[in-house]
N, C-alpha and C. Protein backbone atom coordinates (compact mmCIF):
# COMPACT_ATOMS: atom_id res chain seq x y z
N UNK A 1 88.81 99.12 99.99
CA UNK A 1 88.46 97.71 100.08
C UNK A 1 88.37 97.16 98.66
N UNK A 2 88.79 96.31 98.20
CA UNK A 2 89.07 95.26 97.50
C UNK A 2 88.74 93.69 97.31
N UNK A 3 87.67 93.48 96.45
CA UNK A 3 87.31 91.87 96.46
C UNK A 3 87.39 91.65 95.14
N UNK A 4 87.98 90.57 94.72
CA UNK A 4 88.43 89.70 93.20
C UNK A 4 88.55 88.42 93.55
N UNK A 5 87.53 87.65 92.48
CA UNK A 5 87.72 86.27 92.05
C UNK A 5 88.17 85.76 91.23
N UNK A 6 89.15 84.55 92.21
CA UNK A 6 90.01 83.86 90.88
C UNK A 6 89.74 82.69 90.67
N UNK A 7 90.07 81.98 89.88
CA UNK A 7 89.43 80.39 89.68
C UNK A 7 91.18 79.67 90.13
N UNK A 8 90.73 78.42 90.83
CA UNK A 8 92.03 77.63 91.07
C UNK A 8 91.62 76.06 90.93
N UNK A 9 92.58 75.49 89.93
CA UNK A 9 92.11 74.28 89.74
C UNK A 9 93.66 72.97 90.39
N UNK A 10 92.75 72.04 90.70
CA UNK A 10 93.47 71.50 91.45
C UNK A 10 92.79 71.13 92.65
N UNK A 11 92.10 71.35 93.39
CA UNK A 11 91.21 71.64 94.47
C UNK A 11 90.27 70.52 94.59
N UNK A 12 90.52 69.60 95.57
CA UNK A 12 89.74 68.31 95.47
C UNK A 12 89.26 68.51 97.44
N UNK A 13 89.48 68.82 97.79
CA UNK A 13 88.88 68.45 99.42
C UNK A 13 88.94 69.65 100.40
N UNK A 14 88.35 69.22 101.34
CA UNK A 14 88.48 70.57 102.62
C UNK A 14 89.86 70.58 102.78
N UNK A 15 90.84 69.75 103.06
CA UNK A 15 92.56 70.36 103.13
C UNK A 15 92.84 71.92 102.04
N UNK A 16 92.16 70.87 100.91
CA UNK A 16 93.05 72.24 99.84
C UNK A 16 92.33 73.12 100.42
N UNK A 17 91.39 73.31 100.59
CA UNK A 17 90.16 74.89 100.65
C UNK A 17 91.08 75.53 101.57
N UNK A 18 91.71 74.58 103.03
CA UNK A 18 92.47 75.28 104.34
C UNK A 18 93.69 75.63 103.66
N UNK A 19 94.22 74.86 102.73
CA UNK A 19 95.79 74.95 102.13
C UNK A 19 95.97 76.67 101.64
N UNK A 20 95.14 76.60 100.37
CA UNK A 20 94.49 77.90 99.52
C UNK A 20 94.57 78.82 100.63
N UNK A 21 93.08 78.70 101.66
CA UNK A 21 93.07 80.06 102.50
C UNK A 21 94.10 81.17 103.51
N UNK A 22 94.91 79.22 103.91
CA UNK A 22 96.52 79.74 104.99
C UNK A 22 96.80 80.32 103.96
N UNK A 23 97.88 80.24 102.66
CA UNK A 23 98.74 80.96 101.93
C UNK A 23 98.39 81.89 101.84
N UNK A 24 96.41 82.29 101.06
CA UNK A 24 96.62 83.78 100.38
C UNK A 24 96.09 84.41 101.07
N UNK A 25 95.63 84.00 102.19
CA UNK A 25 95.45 85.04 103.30
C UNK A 25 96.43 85.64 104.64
N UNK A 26 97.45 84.78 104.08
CA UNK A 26 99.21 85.46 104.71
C UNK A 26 99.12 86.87 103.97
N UNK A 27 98.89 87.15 102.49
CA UNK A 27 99.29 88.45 101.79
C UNK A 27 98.89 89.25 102.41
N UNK A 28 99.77 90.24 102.65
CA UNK A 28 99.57 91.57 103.29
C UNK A 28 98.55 92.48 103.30
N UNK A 29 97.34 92.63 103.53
CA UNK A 29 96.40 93.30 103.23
C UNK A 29 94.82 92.58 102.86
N UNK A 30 95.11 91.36 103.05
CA UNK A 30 94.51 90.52 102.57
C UNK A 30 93.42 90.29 104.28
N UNK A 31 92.40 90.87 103.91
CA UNK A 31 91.13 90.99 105.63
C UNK A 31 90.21 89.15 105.09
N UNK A 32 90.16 88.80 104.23
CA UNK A 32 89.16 87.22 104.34
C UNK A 32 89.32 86.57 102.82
N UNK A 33 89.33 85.48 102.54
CA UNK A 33 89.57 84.92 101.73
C UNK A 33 88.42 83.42 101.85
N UNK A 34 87.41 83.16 100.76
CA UNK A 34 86.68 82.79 100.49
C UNK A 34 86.62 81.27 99.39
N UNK A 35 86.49 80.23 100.03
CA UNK A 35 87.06 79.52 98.72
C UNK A 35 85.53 78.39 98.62
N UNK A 36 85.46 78.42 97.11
CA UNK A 36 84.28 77.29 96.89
C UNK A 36 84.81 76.49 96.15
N UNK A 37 84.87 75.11 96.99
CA UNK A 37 85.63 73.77 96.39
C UNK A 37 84.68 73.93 95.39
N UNK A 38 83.61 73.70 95.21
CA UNK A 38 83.04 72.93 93.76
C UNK A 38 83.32 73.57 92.56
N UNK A 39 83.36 75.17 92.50
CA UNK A 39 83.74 75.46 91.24
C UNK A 39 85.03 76.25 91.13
N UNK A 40 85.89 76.20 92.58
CA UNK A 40 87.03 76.18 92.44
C UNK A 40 87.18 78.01 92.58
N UNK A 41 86.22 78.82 92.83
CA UNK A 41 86.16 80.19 92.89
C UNK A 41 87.01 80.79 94.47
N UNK A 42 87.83 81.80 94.20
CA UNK A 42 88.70 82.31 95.60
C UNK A 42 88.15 83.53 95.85
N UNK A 43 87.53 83.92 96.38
CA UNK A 43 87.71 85.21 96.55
C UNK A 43 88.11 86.15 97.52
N UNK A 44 89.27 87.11 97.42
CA UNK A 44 90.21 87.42 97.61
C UNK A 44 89.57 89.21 98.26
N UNK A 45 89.39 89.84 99.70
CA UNK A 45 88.97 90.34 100.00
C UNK A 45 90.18 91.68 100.71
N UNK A 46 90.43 92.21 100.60
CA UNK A 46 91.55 93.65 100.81
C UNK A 46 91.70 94.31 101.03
N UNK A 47 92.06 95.29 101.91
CA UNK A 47 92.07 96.14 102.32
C UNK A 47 92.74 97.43 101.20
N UNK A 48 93.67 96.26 100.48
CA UNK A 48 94.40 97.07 99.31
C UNK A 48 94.80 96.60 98.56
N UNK A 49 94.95 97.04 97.16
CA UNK A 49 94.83 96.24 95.87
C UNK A 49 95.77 94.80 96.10
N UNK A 50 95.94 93.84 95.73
CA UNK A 50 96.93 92.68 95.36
C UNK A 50 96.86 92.52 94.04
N UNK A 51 98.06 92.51 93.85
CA UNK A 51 98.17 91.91 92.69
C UNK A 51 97.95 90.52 92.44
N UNK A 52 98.05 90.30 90.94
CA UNK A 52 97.90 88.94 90.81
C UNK A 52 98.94 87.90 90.58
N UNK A 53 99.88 88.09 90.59
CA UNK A 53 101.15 87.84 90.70
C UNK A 53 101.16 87.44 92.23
N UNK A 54 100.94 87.98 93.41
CA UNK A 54 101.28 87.69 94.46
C UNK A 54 100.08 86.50 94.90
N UNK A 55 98.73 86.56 94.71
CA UNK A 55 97.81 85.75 94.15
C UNK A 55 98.70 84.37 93.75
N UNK A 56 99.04 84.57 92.96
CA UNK A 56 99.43 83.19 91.93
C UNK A 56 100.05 82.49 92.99
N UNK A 57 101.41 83.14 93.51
CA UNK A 57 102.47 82.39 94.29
C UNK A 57 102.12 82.15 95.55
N UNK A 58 101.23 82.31 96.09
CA UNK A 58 100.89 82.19 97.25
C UNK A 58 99.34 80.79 97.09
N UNK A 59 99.00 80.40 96.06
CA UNK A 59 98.16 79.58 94.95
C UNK A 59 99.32 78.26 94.79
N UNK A 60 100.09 78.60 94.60
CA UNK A 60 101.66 78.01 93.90
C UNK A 60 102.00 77.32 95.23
N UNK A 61 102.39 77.99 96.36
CA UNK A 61 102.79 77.93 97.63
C UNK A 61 101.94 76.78 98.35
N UNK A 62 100.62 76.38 98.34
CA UNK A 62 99.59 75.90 98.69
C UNK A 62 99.43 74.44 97.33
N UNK A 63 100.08 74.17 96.39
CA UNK A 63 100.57 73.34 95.26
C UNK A 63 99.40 73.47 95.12
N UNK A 64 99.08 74.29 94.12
CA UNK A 64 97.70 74.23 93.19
C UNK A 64 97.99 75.30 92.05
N UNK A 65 97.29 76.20 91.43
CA UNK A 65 97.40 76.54 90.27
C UNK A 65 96.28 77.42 90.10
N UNK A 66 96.50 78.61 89.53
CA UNK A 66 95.43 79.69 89.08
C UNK A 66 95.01 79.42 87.19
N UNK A 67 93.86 79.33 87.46
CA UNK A 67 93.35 79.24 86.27
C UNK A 67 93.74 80.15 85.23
N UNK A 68 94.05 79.81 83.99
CA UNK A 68 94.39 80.98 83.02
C UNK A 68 92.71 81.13 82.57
């Protein structure tokens, strides 16, 4: 099991929070995905590692953006 937080900016309303959660909780392995509009925190829950790369595009996919 696997949990990592990422920051995503861009994120203004309950759509994005649903936008965010559909995409990166399509990733394969991916058991719950956690999002707090206000400070923009994801957290990303797994059964098995993800990368962050797949993270990003699936962030990307949902038109928003991972914090550097």
């Amino acid at each position: 099991m696997s949990e990592l937080i990422y920051h995503v900016t861009g994120m203004t309303c309950e759509h994005c929070v649903l936008s965010v959660t559909e995409e990166v909780g399509a990733i394969g392995g991916v058991t719950d995905v956690k999002v707090d509009l206000p400070t923009g925190a994801v957290t990303v829950i797994s059964s098995k590692e993800i990368g962050v790369d797949q993270v990003r595009a699936a962030v990307e996919e949902a038109g928003y953006q991972l914090a550097s």
